[in-house]
Protein backbone atom coordinates (compact mmCIF):
# COMPACT_ATOMS: atom_id res chain seq x y z
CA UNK A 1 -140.42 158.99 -73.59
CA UNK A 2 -140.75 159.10 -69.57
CA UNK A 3 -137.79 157.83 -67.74
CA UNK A 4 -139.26 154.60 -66.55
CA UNK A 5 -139.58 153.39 -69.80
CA UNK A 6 -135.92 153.61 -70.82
CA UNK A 7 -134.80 150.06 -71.54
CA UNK A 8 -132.42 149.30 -68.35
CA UNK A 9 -130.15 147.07 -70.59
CA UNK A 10 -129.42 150.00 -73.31
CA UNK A 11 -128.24 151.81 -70.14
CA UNK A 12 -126.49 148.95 -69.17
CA UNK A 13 -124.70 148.66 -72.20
CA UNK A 14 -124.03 152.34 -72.25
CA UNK A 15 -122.83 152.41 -68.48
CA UNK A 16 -120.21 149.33 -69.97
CA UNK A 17 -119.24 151.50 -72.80
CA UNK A 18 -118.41 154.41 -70.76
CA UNK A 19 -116.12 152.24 -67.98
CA UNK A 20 -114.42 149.89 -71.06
CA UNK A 21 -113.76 153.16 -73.50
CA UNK A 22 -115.35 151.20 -76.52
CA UNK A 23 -118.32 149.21 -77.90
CA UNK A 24 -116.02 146.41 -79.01
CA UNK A 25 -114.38 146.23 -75.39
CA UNK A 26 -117.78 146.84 -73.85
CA UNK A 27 -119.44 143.71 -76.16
CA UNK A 28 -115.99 141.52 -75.00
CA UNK A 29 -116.61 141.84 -71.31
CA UNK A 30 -120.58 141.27 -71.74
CA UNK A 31 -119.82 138.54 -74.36
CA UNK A 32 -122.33 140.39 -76.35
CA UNK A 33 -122.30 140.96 -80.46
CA UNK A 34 -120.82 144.26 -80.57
CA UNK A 35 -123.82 145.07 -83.31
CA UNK A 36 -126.09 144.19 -81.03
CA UNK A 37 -125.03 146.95 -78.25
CA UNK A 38 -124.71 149.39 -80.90
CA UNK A 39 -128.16 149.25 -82.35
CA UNK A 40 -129.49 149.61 -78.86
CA UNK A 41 -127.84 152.49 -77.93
CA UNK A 42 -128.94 153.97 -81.38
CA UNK A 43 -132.51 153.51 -80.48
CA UNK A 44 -131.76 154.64 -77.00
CA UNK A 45 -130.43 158.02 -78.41
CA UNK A 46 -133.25 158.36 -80.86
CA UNK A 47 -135.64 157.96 -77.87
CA UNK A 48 -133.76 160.33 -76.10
CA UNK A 49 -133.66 162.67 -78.89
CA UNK A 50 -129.64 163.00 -77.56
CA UNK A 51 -126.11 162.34 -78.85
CA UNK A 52 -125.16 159.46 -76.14
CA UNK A 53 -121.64 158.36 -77.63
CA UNK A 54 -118.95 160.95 -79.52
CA UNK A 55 -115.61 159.03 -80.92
CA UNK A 56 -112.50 160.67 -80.08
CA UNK A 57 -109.60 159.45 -81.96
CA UNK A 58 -109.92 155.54 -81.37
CA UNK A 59 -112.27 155.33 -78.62
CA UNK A 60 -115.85 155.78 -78.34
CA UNK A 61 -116.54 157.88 -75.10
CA UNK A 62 -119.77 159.40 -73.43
CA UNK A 63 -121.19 162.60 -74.06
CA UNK A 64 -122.64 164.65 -71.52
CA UNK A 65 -126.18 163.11 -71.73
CA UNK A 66 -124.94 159.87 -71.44
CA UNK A 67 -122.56 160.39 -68.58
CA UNK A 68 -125.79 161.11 -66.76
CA UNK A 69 -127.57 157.82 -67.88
CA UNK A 70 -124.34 155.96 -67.28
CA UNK A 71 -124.25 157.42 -63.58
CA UNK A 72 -128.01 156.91 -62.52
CA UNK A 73 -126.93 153.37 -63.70
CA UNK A 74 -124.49 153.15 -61.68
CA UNK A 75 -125.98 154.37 -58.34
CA UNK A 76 -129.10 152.58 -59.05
CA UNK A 77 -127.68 149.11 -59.24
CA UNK A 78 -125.10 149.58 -56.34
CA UNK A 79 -128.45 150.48 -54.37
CA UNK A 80 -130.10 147.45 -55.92
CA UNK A 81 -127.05 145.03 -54.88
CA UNK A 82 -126.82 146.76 -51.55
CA UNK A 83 -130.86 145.99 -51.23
CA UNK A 84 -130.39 142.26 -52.63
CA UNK A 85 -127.42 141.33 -50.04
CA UNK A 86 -129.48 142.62 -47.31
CA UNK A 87 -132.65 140.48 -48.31
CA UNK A 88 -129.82 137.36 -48.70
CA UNK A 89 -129.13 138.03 -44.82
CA UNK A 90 -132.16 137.94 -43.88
CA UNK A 91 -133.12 135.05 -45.78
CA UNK A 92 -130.27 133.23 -44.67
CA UNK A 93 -130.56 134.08 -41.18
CA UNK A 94 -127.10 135.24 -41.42
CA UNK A 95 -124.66 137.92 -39.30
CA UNK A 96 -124.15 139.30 -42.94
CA UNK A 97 -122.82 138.12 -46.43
CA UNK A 98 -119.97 138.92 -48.66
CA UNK A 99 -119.67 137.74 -52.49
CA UNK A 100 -116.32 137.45 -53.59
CA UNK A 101 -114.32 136.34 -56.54
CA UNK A 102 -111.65 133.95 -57.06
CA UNK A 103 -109.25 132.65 -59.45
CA UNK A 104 -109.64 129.48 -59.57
CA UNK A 105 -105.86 128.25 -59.15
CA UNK A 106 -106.19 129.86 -56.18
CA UNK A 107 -109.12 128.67 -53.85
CA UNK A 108 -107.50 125.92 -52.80
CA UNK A 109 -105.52 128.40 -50.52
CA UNK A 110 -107.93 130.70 -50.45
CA UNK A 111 -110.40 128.36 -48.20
CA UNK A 112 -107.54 126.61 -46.62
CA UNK A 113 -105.53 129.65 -45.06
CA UNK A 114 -108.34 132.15 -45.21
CA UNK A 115 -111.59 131.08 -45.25
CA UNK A 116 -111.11 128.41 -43.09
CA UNK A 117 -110.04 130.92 -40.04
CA UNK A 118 -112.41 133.67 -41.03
CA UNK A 119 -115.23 131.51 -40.54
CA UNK A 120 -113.81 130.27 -36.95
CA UNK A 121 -114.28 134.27 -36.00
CA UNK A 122 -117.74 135.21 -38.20
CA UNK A 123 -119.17 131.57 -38.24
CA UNK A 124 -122.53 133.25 -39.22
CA UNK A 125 -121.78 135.49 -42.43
CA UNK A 126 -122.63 134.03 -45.35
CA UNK A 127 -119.99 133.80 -48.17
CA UNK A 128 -120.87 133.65 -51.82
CA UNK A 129 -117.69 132.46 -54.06
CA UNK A 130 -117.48 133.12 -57.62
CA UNK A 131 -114.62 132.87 -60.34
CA UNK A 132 -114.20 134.13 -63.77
CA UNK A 133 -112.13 136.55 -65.83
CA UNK A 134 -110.40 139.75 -64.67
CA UNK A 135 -112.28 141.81 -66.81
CA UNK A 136 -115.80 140.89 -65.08
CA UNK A 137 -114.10 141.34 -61.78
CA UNK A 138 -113.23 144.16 -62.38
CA UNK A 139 -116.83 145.55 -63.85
CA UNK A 140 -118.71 143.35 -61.27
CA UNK A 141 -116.72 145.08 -58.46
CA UNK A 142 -117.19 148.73 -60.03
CA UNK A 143 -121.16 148.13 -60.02
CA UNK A 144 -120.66 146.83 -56.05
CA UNK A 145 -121.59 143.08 -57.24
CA UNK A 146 -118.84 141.69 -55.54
CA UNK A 147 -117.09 142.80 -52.53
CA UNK A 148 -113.78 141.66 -53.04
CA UNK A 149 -111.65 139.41 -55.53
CA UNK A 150 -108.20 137.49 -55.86
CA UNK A 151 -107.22 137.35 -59.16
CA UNK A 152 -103.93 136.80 -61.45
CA UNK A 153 -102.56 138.36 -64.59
CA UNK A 154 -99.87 140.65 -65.95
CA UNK A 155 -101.10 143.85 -64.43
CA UNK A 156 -103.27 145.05 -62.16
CA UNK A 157 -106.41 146.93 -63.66
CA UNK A 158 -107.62 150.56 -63.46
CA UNK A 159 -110.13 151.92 -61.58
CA UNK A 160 -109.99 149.38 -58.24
CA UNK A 161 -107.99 149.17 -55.18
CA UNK A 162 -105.33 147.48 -56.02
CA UNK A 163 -102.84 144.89 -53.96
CA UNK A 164 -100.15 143.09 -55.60
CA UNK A 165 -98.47 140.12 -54.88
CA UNK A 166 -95.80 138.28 -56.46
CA UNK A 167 -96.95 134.94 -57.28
CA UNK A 168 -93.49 133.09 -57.78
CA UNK A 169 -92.34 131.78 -61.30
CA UNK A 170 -94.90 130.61 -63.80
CA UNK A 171 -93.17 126.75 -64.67
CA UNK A 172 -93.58 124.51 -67.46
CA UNK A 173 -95.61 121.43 -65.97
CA UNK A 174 -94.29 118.20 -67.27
CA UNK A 175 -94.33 114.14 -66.42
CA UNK A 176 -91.03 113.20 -64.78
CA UNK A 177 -90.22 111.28 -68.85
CA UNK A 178 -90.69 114.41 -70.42
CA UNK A 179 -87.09 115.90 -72.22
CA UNK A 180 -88.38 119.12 -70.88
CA UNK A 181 -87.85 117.38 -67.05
CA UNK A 182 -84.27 117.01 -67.54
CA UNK A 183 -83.91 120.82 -67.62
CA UNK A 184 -82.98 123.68 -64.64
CA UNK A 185 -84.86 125.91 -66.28
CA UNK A 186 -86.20 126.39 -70.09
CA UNK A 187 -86.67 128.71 -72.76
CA UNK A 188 -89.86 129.70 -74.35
CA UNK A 189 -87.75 129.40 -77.83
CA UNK A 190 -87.51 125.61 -76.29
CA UNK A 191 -91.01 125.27 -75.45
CA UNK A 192 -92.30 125.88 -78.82
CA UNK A 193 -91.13 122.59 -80.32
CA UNK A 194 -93.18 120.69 -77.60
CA UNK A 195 -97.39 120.18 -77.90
CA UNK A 196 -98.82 122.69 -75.78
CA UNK A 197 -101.69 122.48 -73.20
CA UNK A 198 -103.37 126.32 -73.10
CA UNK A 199 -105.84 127.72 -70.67
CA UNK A 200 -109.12 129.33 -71.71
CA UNK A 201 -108.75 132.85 -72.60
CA UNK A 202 -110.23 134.29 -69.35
CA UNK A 203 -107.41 132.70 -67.19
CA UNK A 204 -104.41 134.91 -66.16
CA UNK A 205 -102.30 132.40 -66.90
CA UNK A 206 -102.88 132.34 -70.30
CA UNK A 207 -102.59 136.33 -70.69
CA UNK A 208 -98.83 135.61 -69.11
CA UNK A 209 -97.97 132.97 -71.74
CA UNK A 210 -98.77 134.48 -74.62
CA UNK A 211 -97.15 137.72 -73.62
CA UNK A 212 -94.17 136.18 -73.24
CA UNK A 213 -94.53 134.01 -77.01
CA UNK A 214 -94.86 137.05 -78.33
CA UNK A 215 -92.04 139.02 -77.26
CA UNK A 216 -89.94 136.43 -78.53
CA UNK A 217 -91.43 136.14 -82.09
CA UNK A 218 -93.98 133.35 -81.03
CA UNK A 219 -97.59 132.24 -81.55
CA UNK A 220 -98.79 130.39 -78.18
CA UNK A 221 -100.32 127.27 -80.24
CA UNK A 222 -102.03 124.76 -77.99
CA UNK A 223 -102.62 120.85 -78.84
CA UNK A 224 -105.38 120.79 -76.01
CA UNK A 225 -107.18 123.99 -74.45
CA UNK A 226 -108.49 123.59 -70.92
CA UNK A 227 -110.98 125.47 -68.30
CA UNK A 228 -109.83 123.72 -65.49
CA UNK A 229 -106.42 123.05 -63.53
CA UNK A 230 -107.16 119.71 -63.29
CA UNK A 231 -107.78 119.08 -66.70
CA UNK A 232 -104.20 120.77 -67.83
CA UNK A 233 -102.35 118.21 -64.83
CA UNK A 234 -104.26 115.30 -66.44
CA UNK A 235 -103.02 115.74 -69.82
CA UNK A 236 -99.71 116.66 -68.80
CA UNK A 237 -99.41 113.57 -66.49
CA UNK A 238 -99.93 111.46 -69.81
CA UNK A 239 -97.16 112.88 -71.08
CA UNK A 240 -99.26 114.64 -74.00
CA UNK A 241 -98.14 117.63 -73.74
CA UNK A 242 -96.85 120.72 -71.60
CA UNK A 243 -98.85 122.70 -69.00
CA UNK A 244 -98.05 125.89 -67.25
CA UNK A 245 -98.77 127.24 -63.80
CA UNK A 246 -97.04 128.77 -60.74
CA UNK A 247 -95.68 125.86 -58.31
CA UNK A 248 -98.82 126.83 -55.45
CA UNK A 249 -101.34 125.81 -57.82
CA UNK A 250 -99.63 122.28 -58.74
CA UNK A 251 -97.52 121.51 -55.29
CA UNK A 252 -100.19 118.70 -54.67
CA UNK A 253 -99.74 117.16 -57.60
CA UNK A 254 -96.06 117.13 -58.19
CA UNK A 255 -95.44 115.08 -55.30
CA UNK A 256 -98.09 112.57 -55.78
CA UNK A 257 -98.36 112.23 -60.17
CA UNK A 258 -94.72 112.21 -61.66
CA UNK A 259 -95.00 115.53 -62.36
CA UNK A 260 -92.37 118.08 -62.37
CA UNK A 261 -92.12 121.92 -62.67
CA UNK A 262 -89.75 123.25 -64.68
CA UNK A 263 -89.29 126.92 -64.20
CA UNK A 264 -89.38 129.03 -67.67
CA UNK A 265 -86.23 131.51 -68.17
CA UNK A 266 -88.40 134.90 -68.33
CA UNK A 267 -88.46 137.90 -66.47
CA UNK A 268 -92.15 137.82 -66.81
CA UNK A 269 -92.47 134.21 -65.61
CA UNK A 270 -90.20 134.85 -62.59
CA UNK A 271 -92.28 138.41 -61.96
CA UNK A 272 -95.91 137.03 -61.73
CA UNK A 273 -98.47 138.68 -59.85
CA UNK A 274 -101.67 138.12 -58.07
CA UNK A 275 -103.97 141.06 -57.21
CA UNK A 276 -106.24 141.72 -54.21
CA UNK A 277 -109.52 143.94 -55.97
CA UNK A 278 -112.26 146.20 -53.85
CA UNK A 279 -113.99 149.24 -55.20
CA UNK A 280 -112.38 152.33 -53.50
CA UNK A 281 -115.82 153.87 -52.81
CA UNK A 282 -117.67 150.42 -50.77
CA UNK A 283 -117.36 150.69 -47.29
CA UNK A 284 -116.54 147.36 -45.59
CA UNK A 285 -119.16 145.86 -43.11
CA UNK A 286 -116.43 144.67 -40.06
CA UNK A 287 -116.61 140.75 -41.37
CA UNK A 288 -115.69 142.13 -44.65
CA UNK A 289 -112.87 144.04 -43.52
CA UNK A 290 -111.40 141.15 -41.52
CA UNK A 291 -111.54 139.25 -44.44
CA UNK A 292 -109.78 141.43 -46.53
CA UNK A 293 -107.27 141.73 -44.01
CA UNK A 294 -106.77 138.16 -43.68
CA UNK A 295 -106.66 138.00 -47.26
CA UNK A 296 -103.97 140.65 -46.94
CA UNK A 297 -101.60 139.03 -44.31
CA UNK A 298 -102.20 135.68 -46.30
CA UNK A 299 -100.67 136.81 -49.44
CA UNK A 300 -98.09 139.12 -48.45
CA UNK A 301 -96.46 136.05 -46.23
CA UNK A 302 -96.92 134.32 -49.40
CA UNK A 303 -95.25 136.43 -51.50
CA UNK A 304 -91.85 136.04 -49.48
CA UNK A 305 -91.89 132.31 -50.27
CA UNK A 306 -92.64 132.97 -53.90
């Protein structure tokens, strides 16, 4: 079979295989049936009359063949994305763009105190915001998708350039009549006995919580699941039940909706980090390095107050 006719999503899912060390981790980050990526990258090594995958121990990893389609991927699409911004600019009649992505507790600040100065200095560069999971992040800025990102979980991933910041302590978010609101501080032992309000699995938030349930014996069981902040401060400000967040994300609201933030008696919870995310081979344009910069000052002053 001639190059060109090599399906480019069997590469695709071989190039995810290769940077996740597994089909299972690979189909999570796509949100793809694992069975699905594995029958086309059996057909893709048939066609190639090549061994494409070898397991070693646990993982799955690439052989030799497939390290080559998994680079030529790579450097294809980073080519393809660089060619794609550049059409953007010029279709935008723009100094420039930059895609970025944000957690989304966090762009509040982010446009407020970063965003909102950057664009008094590059008023012409266009700026595409996105949010999601840390795992896409971090794929989406390994292909050269997305410039830069601000996210927040327990650890900062592999295979980026990495900033961390703490965050200040992840609090129980309660209404002022809650028995939880009479407290200094509380106990995850304590908050089990209270209905919970959980985040969706892709929010860091959520990775913190139940990391800390389970090293005290627990199962994080939410009443009410949520994909938005504002969701998780309207249920708690009817008193049905506990949310958590760090204090920046709720300030707003805990002066203006009887709420209050009870800080949870953790080391993780008083250690929480947010992490500043570029590929360590993309070379800045100037408005993207000022940005990162800014993004740099921004939360390392905010990382004192924390």
């Amino acid at each position: 079979m001639a190059m060109l006719l090599y399906p480019d999503k069997s590469i695709r899912y071989l190039y995810e295989v290769g940077v996740h060390g597994g089909i299972r981790r690979a189909a999570e980050a796509l949100d793809v049936d694992p069975a699905a990526i594995s029958r086309q990258l059996s057909q893709l090594a048939r066609d190639m009359q090549l061994p494409l995958l070898e397991r070693r121990g646990r993982n799955v990893v690439l052989t030799e063949a497939g390290k080559l389609l998994a680079e030529d991927y790579a450097q294809t699409h980073q080519r393809r994305s660089h060619l794609e911004r550049r059409l953007r600019d010029l279709r935008h009649k723009r100094g420039g763009s930059i895609r970025m992505r944000v957690g989304q507790g966090m762009v509040d600040e982010v446009v407020k105190y970063v965003l909102r100065p950057f664009s008094q200095s590059y008023p012409e560069v266009f700026i595409d915001i996105l949010s999601g999971d840390m795992q896409t992040t971090v794929s989406l800025i390994t292909r050269g998708e997305v410039d830069m990102a601000v996210g927040f979980g327990p650890l900062g991933p592999p295979g980026v350039k990495c900033h961390s910041y703490l965050r200040g302590p992840i609090c129980a978010i309660v209404h002022r009549d809650h028995p939880i609101g009479l407290y200094q501080q509380v106990d995850v032992s304590d908050l089990a006995e209270y209905p919970l309000i959980g985040m969706d699995k892709d929010f860091g938030i959520q990775s913190y919580m139940n990391v800390m349930f389970n090293q005290e014996g627990l199962v994080f069981t939410p009443a009410y699941s949520c994909n938005l902040f504002s969701s998780a401060i309207a249920l708690s400000q009817a008193g049905m039940g506990i949310a958590f967040m760090t204090t920046k994300v709720v300030e707003d609201a805990l002066a203006s909706r009887n709420l209050i933030a009870v800080p949870i008696n953790h080391r993780i919870a008083r250690e929480s980090q947010c992490h500043l995310l570029r590929s360590a081979d993309h070379r800045f344009t100037p408005a993207a390095q000022h940005l990162w910069q800014l993004l740099c000052q921004f939360f390392e002053g905010s990382s004192h107050d924390a």
